[in-house]
Protein backbone atom coordinates (compact mmCIF):
# COMPACT_ATOMS: atom_id res chain seq x y z
CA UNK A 1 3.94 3.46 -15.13
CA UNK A 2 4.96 1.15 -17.77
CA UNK A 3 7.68 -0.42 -15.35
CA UNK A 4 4.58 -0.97 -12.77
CA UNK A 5 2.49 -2.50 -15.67
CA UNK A 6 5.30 -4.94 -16.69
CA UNK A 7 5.72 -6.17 -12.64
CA UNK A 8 2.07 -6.70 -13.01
CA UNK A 9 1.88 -8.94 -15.86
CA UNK A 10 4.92 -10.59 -14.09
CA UNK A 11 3.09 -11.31 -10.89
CA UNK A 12 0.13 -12.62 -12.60
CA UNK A 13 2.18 -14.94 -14.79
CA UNK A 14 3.83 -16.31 -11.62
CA UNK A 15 -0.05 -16.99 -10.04
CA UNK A 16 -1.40 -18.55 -13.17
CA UNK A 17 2.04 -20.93 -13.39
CA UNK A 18 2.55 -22.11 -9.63
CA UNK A 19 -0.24 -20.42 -8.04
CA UNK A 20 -4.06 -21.74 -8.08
CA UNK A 21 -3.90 -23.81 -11.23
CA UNK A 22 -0.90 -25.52 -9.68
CA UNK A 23 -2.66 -26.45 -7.13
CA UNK A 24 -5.66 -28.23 -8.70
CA UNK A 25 -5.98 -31.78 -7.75
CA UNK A 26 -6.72 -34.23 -10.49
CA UNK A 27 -10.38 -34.16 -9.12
CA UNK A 28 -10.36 -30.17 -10.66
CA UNK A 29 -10.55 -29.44 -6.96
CA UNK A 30 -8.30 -26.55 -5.21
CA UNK A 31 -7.38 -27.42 -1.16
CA UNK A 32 -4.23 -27.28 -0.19
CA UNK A 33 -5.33 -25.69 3.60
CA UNK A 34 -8.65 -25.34 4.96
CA UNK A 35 -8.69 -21.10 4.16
CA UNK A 36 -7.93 -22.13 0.86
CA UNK A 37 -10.16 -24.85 -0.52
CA UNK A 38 -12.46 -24.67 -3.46
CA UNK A 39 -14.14 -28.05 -4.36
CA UNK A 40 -17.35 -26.61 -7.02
CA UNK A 41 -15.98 -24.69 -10.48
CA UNK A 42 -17.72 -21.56 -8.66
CA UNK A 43 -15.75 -21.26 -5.57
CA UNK A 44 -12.43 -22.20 -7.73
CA UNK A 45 -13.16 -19.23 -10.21
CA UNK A 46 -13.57 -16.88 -6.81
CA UNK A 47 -10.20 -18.84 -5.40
CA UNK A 48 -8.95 -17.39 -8.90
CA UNK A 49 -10.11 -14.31 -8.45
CA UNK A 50 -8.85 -14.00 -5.16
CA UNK A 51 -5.30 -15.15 -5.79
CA UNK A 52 -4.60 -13.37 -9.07
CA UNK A 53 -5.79 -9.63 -7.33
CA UNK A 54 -3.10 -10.31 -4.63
CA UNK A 55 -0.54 -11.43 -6.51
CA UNK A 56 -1.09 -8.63 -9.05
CA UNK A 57 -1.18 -5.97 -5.94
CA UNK A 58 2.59 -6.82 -5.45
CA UNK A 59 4.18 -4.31 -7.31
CA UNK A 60 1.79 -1.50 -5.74
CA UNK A 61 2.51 -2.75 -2.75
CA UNK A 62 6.34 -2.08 -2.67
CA UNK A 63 6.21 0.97 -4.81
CA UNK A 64 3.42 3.11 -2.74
CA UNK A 65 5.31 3.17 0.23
CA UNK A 66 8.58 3.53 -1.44
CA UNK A 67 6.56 6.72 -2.95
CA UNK A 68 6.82 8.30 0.00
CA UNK A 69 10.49 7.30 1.61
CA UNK A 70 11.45 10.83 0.71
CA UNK A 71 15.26 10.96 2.43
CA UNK A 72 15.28 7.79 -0.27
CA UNK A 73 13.49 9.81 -3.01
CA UNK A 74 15.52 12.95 -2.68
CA UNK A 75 18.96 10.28 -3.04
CA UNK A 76 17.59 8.70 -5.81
CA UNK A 77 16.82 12.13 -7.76
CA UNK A 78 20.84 12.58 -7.50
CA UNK A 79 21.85 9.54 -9.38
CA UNK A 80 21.62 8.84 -13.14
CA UNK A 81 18.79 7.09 -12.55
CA UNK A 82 16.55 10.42 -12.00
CA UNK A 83 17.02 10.71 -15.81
CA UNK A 84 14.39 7.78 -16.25
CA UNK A 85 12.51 8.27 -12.87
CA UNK A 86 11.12 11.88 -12.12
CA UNK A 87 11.75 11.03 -7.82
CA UNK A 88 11.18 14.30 -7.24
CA UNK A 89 7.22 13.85 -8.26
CA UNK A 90 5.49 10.39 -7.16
CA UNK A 91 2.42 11.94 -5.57
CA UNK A 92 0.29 11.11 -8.21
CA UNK A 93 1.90 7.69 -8.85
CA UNK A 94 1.19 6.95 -4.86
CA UNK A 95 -2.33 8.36 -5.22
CA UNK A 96 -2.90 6.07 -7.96
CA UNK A 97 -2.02 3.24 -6.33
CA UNK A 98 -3.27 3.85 -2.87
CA UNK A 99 -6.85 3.94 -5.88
CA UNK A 100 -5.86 0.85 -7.09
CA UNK A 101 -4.83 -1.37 -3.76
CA UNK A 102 -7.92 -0.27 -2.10
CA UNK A 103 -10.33 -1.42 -4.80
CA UNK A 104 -7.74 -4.64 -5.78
CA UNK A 105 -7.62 -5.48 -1.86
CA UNK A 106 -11.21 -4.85 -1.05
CA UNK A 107 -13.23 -5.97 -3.98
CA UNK A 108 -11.31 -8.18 -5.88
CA UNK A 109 -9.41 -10.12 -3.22
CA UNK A 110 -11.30 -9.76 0.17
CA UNK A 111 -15.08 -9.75 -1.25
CA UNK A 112 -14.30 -13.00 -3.42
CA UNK A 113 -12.80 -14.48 -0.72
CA UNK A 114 -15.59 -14.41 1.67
CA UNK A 115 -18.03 -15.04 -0.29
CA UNK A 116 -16.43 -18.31 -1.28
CA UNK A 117 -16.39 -18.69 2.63
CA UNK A 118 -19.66 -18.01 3.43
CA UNK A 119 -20.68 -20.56 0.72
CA UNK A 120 -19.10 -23.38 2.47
CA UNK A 121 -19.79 -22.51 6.35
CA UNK A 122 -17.05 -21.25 6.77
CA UNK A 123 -17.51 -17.49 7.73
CA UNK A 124 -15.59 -18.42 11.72
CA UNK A 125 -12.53 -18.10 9.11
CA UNK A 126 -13.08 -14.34 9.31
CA UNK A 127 -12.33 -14.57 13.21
CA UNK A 128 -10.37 -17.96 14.27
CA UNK A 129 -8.30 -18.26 11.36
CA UNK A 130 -5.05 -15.73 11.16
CA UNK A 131 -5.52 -15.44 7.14
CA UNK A 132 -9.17 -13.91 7.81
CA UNK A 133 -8.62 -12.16 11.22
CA UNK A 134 -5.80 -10.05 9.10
CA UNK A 135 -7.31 -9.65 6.30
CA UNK A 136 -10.26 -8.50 7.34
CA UNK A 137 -8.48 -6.15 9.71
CA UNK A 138 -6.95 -4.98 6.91
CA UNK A 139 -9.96 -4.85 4.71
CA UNK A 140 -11.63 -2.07 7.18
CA UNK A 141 -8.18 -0.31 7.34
CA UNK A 142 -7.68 0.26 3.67
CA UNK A 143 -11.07 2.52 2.89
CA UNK A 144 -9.79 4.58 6.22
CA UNK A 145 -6.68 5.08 4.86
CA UNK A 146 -7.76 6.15 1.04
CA UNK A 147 -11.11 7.57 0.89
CA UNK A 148 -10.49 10.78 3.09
CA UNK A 149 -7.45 11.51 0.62
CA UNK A 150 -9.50 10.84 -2.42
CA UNK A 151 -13.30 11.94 -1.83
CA UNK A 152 -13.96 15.44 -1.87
CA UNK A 153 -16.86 15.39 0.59
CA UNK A 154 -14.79 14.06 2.80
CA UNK A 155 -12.12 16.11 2.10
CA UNK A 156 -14.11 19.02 3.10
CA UNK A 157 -15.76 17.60 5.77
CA UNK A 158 -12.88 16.35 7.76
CA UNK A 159 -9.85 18.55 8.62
CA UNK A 160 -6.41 17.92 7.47
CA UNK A 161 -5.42 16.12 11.11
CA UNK A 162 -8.08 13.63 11.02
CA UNK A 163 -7.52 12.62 7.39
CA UNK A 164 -3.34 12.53 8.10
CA UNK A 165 -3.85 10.94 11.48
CA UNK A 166 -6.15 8.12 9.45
CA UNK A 167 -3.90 7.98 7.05
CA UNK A 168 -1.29 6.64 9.35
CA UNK A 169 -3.54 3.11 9.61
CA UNK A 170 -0.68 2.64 6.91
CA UNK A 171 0.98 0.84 9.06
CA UNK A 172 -1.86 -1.30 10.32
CA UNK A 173 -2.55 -2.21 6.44
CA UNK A 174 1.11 -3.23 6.38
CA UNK A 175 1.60 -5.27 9.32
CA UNK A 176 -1.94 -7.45 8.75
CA UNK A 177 -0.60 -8.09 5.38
CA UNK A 178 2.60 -9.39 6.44
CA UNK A 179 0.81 -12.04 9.00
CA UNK A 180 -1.89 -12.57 6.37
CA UNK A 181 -0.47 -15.28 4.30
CA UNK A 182 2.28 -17.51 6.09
CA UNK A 183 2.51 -20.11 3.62
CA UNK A 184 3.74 -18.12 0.85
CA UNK A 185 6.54 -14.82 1.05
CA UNK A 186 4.33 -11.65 1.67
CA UNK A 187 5.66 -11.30 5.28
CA UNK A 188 9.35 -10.70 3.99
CA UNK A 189 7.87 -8.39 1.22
CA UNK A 190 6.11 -6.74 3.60
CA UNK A 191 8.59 -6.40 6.70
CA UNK A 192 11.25 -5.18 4.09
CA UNK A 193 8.97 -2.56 2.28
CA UNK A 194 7.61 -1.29 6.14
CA UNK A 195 11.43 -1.42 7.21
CA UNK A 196 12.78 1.03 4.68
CA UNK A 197 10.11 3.29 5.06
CA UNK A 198 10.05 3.27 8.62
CA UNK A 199 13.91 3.92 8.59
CA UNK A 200 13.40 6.71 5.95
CA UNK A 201 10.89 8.04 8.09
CA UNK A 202 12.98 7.99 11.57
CA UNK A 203 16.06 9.37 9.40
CA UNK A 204 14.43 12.34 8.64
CA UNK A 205 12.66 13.13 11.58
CA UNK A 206 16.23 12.37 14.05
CA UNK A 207 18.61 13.69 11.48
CA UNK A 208 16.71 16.21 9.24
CA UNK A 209 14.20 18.23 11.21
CA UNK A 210 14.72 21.79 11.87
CA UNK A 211 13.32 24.71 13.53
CA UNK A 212 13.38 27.84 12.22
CA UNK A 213 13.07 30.49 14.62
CA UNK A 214 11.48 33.34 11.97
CA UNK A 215 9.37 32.76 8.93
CA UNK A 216 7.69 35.61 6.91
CA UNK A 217 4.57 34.24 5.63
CA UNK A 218 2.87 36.20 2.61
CA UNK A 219 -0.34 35.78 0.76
CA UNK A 220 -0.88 35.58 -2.90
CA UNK A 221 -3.77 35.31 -4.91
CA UNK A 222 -3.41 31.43 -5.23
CA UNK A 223 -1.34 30.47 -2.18
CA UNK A 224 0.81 31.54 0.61
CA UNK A 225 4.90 32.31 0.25
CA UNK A 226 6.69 31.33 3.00
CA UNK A 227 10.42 32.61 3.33
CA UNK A 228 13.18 31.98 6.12
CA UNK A 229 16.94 31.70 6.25
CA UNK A 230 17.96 28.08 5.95
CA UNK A 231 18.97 26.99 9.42
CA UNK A 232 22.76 25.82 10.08
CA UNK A 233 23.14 22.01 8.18
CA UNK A 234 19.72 22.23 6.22
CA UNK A 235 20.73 21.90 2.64
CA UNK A 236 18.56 22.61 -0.25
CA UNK A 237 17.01 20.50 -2.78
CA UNK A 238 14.53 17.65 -2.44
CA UNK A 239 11.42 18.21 -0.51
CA UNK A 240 10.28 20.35 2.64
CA UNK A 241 7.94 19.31 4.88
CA UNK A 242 6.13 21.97 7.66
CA UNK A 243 4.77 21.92 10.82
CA UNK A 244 3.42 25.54 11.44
């Protein structure tokens, strides 16, 4: 967590030196581009706002999908670097984030942002402008994607399929961010992050899915054991995933 922390500070650092503050005129004015213009001291502090939540999302960015590259996870627990890194359990460091990126992303980067838009006249942004049309697509993705993992109402309300097939507006999140900001490098942060995952992902399912022909299932007081004999290449270690 510390290491996430420390990226953080990092990519806040980087905002405050050649991000916003960089870009105020000597009028104490911020407009480089029309989606990003602030000319009163309340629509720069919401600029501010704005820019420092995305730039401080970075590091979550990368790290919750790398969470769950588990062909990548289950490598990584094999190298000396597993004696730092516990690979083998990231759920709750991808839960935590998924938490964090969905209030950064909503409240403290989309919310100031359109506010400051609607100030100036300039809600259209939301719809004729790339920056808005993808970030508010991603904006309505990110609560679909989180809260059915994280609420327990909803939890108990929807079945697993709905929440997992929601869940996948993952990649939706992913590619609006990468088109969200052409002027500075989130689309090759983004397109590598989406490309190892996906890769992981398509790995696994080409080269390590198996079907077992006989399973005994048996239930215990907290859970069910399930038991088969491993099928011809699987090898043990890492993580299983089912599909009963």
């Amino acid at each position: 967590v510390w290491v996430v922390r420390l990226a953080e500070l990092a990519c806040v650092l980087w905002i405050v030196v050649n991000g916003t503050i960089g870009l105020v005129n000597n009028g104490g004015t911020v407009c480089p581009r029309d989606t990003v213009c602030a000319e009163e001291w309340y629509t720069v502090m919401l600029l501010t706002i704005s820019r420092v939540s995305a730039y401080h999302m970075y590091p979550a960015l990368v790290l919750v999908w790398a969470s769950k590259s588990n062909n990548l996870r289950t490598f990584l627990q094999g190298t000396f670097l597993s004696n730092y890194i516990p690979f083998y359990d990231l759920h709750n460091l991808h839960t935590t984030l998924g938490h964090f990126i969905l209030w950064s992303s909503v409240f403290f980067h989309s919310l100031p942002h359109i506010i400051r838009w609607g100030l100036q006249g300039n809600l259209s942004f939301l719809v004729t402008r790339v920056t808005g049309a993808t970030g508010l697509l991603a904006m309505v993705a990110a609560p679909c994607i989180v809260l059915p993992m994280l609420v327990p109402a909803l939890k108990r309300r929807l079945s697993w399929e709905v929440r997992k097939g929601l869940h996948h507006l993952h990649w939706v999140f992913g590619i609006a961010l990468a088109f969200h900001a052409p002027a500075v490098n989130i689309f090759w942060i983004m397109f590598a992050v989406l490309l190892v995952y996906g890769l992981d992902a398509l790995y696994g399912l080409l080269l390590k899915a198996y079907i077992i022909e006989t399973a005994e299932f048996t239930c215990l007081k907290n859970g069910v054991q399930l038991r088969f004999v491993n099928p011809e290449g699987f090898r043990g270690g890492g993580y299983v995933l089912l599909c009963v």
